[in-house]
Protein backbone atom coordinates (compact mmCIF):
# COMPACT_ATOMS: atom_id res chain seq x y z
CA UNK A 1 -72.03 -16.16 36.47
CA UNK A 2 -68.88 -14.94 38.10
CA UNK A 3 -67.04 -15.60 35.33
CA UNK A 4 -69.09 -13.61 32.88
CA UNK A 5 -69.01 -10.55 34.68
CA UNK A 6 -65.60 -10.64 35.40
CA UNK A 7 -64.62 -11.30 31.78
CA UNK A 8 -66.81 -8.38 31.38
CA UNK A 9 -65.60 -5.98 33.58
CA UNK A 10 -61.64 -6.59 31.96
CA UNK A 11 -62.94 -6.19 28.56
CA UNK A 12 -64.35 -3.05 29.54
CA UNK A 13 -61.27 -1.56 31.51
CA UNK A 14 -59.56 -2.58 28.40
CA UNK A 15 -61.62 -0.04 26.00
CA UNK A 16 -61.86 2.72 28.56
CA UNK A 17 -58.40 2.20 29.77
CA UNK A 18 -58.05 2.08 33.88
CA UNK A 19 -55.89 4.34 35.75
CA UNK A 20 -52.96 1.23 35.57
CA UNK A 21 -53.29 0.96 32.03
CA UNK A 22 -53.38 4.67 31.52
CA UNK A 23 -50.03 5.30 33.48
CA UNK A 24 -48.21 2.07 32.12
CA UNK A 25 -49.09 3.92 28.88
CA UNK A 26 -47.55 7.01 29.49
CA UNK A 27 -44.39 5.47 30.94
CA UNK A 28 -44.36 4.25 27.76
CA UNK A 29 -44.65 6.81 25.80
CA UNK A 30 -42.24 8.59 27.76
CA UNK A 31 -39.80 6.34 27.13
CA UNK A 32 -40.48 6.15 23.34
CA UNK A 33 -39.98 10.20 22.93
CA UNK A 34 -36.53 10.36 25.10
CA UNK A 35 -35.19 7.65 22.85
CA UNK A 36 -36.28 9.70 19.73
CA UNK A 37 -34.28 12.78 21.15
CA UNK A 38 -31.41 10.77 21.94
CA UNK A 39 -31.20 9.75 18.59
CA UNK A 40 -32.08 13.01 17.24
CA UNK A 41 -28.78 14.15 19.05
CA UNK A 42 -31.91 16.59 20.94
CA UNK A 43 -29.86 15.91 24.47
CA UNK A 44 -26.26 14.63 25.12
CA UNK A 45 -25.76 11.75 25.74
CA UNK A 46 -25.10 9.97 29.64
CA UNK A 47 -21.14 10.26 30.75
CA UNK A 48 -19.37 7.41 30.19
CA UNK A 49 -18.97 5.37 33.47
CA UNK A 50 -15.40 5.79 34.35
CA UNK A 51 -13.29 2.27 34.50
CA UNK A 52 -10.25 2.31 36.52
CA UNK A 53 -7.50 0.29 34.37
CA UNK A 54 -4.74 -1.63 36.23
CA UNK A 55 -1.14 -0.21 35.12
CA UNK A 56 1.62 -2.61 34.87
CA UNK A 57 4.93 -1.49 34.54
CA UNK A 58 7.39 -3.34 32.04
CA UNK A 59 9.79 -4.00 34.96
CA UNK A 60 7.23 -5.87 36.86
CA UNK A 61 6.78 -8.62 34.37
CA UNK A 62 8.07 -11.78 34.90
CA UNK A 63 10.84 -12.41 31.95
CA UNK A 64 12.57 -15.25 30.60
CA UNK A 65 16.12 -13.48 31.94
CA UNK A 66 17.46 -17.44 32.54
CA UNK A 67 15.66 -19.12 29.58
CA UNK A 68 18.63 -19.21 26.80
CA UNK A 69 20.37 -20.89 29.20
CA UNK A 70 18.43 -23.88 29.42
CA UNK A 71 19.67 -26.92 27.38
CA UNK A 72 18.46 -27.12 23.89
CA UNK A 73 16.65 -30.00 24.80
CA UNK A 74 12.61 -29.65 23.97
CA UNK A 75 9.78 -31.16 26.82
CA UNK A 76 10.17 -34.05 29.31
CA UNK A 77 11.34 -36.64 27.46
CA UNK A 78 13.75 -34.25 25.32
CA UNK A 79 16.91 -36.48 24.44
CA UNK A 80 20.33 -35.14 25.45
CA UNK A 81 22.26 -33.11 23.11
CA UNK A 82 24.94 -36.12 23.08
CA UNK A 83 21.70 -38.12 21.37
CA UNK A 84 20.70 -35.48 19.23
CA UNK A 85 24.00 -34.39 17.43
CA UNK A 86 21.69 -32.10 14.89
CA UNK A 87 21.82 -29.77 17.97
CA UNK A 88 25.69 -29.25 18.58
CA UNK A 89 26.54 -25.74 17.71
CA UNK A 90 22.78 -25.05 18.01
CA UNK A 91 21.53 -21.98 20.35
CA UNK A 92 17.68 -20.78 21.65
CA UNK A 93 16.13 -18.52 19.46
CA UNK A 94 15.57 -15.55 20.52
CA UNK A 95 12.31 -12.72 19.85
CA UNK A 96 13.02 -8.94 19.63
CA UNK A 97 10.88 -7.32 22.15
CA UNK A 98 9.97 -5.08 24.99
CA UNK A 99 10.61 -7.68 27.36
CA UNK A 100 12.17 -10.92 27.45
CA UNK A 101 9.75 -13.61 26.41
CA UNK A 102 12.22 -15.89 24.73
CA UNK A 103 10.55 -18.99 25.84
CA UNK A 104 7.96 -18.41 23.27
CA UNK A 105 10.72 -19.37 20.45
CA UNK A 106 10.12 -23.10 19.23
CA UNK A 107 13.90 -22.70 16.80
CA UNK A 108 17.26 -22.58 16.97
CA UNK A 109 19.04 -19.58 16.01
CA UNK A 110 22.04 -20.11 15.30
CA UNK A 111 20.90 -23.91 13.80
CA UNK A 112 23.08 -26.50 14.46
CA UNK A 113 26.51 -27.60 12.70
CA UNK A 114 24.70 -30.27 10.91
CA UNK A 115 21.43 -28.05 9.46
CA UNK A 116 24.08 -25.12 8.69
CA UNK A 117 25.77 -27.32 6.50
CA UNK A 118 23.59 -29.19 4.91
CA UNK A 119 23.16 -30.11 1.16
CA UNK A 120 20.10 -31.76 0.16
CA UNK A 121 20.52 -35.20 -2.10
CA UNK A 122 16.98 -34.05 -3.53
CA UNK A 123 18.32 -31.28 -5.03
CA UNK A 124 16.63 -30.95 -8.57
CA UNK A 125 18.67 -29.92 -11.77
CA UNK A 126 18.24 -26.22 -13.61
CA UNK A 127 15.84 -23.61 -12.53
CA UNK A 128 12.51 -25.40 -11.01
CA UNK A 129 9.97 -23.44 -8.59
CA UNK A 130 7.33 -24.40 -6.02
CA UNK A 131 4.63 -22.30 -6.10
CA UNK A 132 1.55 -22.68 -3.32
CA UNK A 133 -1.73 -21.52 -2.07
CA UNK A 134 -1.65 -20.11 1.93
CA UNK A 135 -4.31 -22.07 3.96
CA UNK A 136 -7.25 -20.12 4.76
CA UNK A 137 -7.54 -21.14 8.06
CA UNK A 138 -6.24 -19.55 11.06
CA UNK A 139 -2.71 -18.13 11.95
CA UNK A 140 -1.38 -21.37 13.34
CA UNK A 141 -2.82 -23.40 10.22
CA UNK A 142 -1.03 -20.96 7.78
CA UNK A 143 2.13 -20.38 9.81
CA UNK A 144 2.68 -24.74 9.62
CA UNK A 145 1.54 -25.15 6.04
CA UNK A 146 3.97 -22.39 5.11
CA UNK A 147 7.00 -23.47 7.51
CA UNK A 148 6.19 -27.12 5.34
CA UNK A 149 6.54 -25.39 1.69
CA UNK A 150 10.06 -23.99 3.05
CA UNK A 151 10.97 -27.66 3.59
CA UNK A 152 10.04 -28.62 0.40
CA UNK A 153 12.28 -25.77 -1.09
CA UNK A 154 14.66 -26.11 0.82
CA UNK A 155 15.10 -30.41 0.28
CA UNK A 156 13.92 -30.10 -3.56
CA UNK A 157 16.18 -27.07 -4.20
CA UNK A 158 13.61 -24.98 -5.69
CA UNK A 159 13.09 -21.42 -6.45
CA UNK A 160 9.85 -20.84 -3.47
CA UNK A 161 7.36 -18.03 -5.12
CA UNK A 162 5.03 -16.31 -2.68
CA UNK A 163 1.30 -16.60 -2.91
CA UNK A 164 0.21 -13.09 -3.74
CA UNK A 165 -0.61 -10.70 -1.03
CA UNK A 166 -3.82 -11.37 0.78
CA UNK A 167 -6.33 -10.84 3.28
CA UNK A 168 -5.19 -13.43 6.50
CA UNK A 169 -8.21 -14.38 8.38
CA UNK A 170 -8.23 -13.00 11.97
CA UNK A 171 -5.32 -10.82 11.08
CA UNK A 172 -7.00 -7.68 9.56
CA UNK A 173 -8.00 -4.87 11.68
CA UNK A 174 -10.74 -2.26 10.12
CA UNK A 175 -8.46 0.39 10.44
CA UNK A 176 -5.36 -1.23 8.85
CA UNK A 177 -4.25 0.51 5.72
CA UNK A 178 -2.80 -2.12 4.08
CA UNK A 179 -5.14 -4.93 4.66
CA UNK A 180 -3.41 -7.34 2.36
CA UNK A 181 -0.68 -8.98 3.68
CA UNK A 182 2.59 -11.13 2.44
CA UNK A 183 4.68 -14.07 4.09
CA UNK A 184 7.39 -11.73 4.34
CA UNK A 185 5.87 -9.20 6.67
CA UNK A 186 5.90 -12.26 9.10
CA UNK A 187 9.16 -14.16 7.69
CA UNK A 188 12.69 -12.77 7.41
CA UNK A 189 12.72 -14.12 3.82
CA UNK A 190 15.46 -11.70 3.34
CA UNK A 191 17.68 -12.30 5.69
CA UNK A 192 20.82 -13.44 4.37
CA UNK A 193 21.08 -16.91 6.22
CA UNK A 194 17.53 -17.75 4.48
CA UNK A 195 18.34 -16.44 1.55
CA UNK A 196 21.45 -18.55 1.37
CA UNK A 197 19.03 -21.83 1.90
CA UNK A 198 16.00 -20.99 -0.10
CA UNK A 199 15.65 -18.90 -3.24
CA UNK A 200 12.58 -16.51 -2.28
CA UNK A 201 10.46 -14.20 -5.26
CA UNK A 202 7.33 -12.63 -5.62
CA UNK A 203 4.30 -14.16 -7.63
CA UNK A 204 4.72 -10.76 -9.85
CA UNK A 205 8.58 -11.70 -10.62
CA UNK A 206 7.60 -15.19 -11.73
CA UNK A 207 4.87 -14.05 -14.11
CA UNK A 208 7.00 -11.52 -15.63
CA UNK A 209 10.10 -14.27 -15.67
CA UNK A 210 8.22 -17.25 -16.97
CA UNK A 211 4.27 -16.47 -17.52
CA UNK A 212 4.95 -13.79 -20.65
CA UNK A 213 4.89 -14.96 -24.23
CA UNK A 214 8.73 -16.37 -24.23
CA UNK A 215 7.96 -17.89 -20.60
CA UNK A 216 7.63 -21.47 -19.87
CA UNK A 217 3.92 -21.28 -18.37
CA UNK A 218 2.86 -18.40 -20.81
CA UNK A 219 -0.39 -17.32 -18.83
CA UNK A 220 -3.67 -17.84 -21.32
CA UNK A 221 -4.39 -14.57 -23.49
CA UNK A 222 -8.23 -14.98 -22.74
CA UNK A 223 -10.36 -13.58 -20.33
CA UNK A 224 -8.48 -14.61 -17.37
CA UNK A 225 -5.53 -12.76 -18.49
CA UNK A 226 -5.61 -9.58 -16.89
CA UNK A 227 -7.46 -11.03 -13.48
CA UNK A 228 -4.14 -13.47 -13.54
CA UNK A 229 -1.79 -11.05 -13.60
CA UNK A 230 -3.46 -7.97 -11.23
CA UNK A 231 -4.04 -10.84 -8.89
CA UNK A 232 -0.19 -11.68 -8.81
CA UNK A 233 0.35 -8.25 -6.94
CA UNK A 234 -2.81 -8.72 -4.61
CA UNK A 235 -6.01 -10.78 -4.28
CA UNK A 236 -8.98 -11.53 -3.00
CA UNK A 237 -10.86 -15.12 -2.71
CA UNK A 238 -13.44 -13.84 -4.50
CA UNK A 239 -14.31 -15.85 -7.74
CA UNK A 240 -15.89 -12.55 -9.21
CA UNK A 241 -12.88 -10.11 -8.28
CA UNK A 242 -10.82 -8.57 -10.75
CA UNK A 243 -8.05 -9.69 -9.05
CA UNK A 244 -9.56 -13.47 -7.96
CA UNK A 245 -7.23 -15.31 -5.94
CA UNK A 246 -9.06 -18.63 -7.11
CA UNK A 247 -8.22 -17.77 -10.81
CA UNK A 248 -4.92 -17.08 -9.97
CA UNK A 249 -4.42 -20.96 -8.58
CA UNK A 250 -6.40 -22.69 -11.17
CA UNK A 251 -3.69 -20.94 -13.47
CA UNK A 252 -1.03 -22.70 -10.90
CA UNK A 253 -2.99 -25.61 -11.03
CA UNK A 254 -3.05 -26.18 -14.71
CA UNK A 255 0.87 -24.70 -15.88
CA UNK A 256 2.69 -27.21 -13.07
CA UNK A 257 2.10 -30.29 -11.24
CA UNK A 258 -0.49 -30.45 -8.89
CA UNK A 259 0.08 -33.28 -6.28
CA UNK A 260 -3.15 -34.77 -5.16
CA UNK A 261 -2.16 -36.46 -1.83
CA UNK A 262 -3.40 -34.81 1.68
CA UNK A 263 -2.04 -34.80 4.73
CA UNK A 264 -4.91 -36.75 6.22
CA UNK A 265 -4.10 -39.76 3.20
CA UNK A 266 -0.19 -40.53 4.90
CA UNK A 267 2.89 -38.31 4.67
CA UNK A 268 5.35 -37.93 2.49
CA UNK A 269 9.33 -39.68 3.53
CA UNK A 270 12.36 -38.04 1.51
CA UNK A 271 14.68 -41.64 1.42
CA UNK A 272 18.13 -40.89 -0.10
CA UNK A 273 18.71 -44.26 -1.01
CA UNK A 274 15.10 -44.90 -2.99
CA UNK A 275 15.74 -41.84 -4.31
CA UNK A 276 19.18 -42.64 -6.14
CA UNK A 277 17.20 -45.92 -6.90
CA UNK A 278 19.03 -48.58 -4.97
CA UNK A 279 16.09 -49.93 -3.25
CA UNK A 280 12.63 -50.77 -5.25
């Protein structure tokens, strides 16, 4: 029938090869040797196609020229400072730039009266730290968590050690030569004003002030040992590294006390008067 012969016929051109077949083929081919020469570096490559880049001047941005003028006051529904007497003596922060993009600062600098002079009722007796693992989320995750731990410090009194330097997530470019990075390349921790608030060291400083033999957390002379204390300088989350992260805080985890509330569970409310035990 029909059928037959024309199932025939395209088996057939399909052996032989008909003149469409033949010059798909040596399209094809063609194709298949310039890409071999390409890679073969055999003939340059095509000229990039040229993009024409907008350039904006500095002076035409719109700046925040009026912004640190603007009452201290945050959103809508921002009380007055006559409500909110934490603010007297308070001014807008302000952010070292090109331009003026002070809007972007969420504190006060210089704080208010009432924050400058502040002395915590927490305040713990003798030399105590807080030590603390950085989130391992994104920059906004770690910059809270960390911004919470300086609260702690500051209300507890305690000596704040730095995690070790690490690798941020999101914040590492291929080409950056030092790819591990500490709190204090994004923190002035040394400014004088912080420093006169919150005691700031290294994870190195407390393992050579407390985690040696005459130390008060003498670090384990097994085969953590050496991991524990490369890892102070730098590390990686890496449970097989030589200089693990992850060992370093199960060291932590084990030496002090290691709170097992989360934020999800409730919060945590610093009351003077429970504290000093008037109230049950």
């Amino acid at each position: 029938g029909r059928s037959e012969v024309t199932v025939t016929n395209f088996n057939k051109s399909k052996l032989k090869g008909s003149k469409s077949d033949k010059g798909v083929d040596e399209k094809r081919k063609e194709r298949v040797k310039k890409k071999k020469q390409k890679m073969a570096n055999q003939i340059p490559d095509e000229p990039p196609v040229e993009r024409i880049v907008p350039q904006i001047k500095l002076s035409q941005l719109k700046q925040d020229v009026d912004f640190k003028e603007k009452s201290l006051a945050r959103g809508v529904s921002g009380r007055p400072e006559s409500e909110t007497p934490a603010l007297v003596g308070a001014s807008r922060g302000h952010i070292g730039c090109d331009v003026n993009v002070d809007s972007l600062a969420y504190w006060n600098s210089p704080q208010g009266d009432r924050d400058h002079n502040f002395v915590s009722p927490f305040r713990v007796k003798g030399q105590k730290y807080i030590t603390f693992a950085p989130d391992r989320g994104g920059w906004n995750n770690i910059r809270m968590s960390m911004e919470i731990i300086f609260i702690f410090a500051l209300v507890t009194g305690r000596t704040l050690v730095l995690p070790p330097e690490i690798k941020f997530y999101l914040l590492v470019q291929k080409d950056d030569e030092h790819k591990h990075k500490s709190f204090a390349d994004f923190y002035p921790l040394q400014e004088k004003e912080f420093q006169e608030k919150i005691s700031v060291i290294t994870m190195a400083e407390f393992l050579k002030r407390e985690g040696g033999p005459g130390g008060r957390i003498p670090v384990p002379n097994d085969e953590h040992h050496d991991i524990i204390f490369r890892g102070a300088e730098y590390c990686d989350n890496m449970q097989k590294s030589d200089r693990s992260c992850l060992v370093v805080n199960e060291y932590l985890e084990k030496a002090g006390y290691h709170p097992t509330f989360r934020a999800e569970d409730g919060c945590v409310v610093f009351d003077e008067d429970v504290y000093a035990g008037k109230h049950a």
